[in-house]
C-alpha atoms as a PDB file:
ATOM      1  CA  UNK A   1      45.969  -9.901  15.952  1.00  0.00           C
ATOM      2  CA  UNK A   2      46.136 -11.430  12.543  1.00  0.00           C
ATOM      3  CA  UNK A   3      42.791 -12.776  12.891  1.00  0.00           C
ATOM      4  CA  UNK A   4      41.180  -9.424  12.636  1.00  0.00           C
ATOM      5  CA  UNK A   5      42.832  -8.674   9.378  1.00  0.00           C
ATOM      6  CA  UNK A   6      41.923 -11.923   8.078  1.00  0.00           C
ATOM      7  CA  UNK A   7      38.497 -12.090   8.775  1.00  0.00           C
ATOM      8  CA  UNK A   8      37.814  -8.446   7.524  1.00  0.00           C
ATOM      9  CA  UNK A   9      39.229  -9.291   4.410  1.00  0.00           C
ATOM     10  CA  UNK A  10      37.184 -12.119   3.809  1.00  0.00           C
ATOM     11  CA  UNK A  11      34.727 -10.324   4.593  1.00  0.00           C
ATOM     12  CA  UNK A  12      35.233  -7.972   2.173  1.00  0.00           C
ATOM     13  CA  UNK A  13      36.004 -10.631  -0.771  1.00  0.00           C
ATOM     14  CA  UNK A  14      32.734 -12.092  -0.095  1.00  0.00           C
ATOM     15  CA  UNK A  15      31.551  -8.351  -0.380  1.00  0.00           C
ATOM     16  CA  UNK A  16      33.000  -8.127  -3.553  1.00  0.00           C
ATOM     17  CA  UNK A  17      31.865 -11.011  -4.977  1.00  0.00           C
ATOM     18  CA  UNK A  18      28.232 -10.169  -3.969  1.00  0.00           C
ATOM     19  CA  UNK A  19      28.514  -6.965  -5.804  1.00  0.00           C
ATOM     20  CA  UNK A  20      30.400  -8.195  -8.735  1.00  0.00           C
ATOM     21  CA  UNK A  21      27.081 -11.036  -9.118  1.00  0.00           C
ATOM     22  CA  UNK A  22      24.622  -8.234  -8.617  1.00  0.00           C
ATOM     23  CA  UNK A  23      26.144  -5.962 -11.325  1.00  0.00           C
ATOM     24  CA  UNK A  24      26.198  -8.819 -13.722  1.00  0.00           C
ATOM     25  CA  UNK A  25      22.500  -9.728 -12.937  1.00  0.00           C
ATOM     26  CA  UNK A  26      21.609  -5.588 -13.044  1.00  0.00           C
ATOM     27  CA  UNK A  27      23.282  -5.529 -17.111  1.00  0.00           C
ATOM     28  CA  UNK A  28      20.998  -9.189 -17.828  1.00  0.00           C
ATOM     29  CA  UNK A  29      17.713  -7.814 -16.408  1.00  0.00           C
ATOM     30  CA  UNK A  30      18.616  -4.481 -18.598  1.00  0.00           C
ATOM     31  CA  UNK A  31      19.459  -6.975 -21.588  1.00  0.00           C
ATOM     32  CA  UNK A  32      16.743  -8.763 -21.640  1.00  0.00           C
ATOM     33  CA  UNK A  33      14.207  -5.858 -20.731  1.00  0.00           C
ATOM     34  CA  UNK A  34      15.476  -4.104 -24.042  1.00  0.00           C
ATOM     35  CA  UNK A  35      15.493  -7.329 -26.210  1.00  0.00           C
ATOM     36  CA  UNK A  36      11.954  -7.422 -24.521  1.00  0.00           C
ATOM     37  CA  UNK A  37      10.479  -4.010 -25.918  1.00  0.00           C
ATOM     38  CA  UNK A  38      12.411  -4.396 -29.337  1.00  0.00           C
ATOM     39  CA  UNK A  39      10.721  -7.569 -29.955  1.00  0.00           C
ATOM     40  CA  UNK A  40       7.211  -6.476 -29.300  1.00  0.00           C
ATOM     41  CA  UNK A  41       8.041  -3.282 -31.423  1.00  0.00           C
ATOM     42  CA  UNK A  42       8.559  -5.844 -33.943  1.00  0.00           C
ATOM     43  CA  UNK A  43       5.731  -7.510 -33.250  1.00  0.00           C
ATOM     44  CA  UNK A  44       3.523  -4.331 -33.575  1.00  0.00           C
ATOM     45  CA  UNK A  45       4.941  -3.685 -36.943  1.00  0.00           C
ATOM     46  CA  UNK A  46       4.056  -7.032 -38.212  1.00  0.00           C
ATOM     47  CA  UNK A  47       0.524  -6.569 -36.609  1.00  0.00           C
ATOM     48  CA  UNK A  48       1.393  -9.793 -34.686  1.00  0.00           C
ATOM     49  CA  UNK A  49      -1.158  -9.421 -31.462  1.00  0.00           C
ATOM     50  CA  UNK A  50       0.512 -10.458 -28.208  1.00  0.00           C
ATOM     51  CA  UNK A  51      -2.395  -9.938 -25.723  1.00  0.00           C
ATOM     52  CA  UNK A  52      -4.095 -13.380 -27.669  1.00  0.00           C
ATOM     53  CA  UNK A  53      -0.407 -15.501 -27.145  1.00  0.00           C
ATOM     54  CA  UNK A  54      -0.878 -14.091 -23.505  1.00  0.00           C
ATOM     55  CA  UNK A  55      -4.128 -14.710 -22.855  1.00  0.00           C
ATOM     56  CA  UNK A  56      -2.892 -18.652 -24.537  1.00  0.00           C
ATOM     57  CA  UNK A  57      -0.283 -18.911 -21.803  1.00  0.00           C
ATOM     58  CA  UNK A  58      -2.067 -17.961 -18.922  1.00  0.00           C
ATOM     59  CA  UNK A  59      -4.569 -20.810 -19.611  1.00  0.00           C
ATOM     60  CA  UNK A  60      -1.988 -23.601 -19.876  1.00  0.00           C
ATOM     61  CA  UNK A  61      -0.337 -21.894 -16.770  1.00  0.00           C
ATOM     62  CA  UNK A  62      -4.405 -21.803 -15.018  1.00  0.00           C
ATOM     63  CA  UNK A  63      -4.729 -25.539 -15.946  1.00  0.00           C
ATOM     64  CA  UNK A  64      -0.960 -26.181 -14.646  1.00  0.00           C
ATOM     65  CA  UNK A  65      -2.157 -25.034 -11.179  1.00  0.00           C
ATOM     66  CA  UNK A  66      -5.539 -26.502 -10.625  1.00  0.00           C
ATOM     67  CA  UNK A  67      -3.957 -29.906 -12.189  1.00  0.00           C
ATOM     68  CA  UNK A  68      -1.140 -29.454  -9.059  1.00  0.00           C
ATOM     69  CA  UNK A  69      -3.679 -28.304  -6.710  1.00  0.00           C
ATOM     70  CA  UNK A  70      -5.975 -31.631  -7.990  1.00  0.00           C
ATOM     71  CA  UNK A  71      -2.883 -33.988  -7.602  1.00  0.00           C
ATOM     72  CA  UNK A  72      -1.293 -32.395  -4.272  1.00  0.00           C
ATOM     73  CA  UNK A  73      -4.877 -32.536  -2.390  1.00  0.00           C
ATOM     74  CA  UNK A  74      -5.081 -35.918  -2.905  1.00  0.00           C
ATOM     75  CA  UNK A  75      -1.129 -36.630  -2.609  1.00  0.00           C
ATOM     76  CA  UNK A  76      -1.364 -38.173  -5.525  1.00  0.00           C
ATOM     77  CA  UNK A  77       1.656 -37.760  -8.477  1.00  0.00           C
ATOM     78  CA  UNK A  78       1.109 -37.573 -12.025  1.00  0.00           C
ATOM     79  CA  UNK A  79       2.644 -40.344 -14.029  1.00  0.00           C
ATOM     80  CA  UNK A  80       2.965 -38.151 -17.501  1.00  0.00           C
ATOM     81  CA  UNK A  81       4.109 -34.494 -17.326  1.00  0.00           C
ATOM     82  CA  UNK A  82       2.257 -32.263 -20.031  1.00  0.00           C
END
């Protein structure tokens, strides 16, 4: 009979726990999403364009995938990462 309790409380401590972590990651994504939009405010006022740094990222990120897609079609593995 004491095995019922037991396991519904672990149960519920792992419950817990799961909601505890997901609360915590909710406030970090809400954190981060605010220091986000304050920074590009920032950058607006400065007349710092982000759509150019963007469009600069995406192109190392484009080359990043065709050089995988190269390497991994051919099974071969790149000896310097860049």
């Amino acid at each position: 009979m004491t095995e019922i309790f037991e396991r519904k409380n672990a149960i519920d401590e792992a419950a817990q726990k799961q909601e505890k972590l997901t609360a915590r990651l909710e406030r970090k994504v809400g954190q981060l999403v605010i220091e986000k939009e304050f920074l590009e405010k920032k950058c607006d006022q400065l007349g710092i364009d982000l759509s150019e740094r963007e469009s600069i990222h995406r192109t190392r990120l484009d080359r990043r995938v065709e050089e995988k897609r190269y390497f991994g079609q051919y099974g071969w593995q790149r000896s310097v990462d860049g």
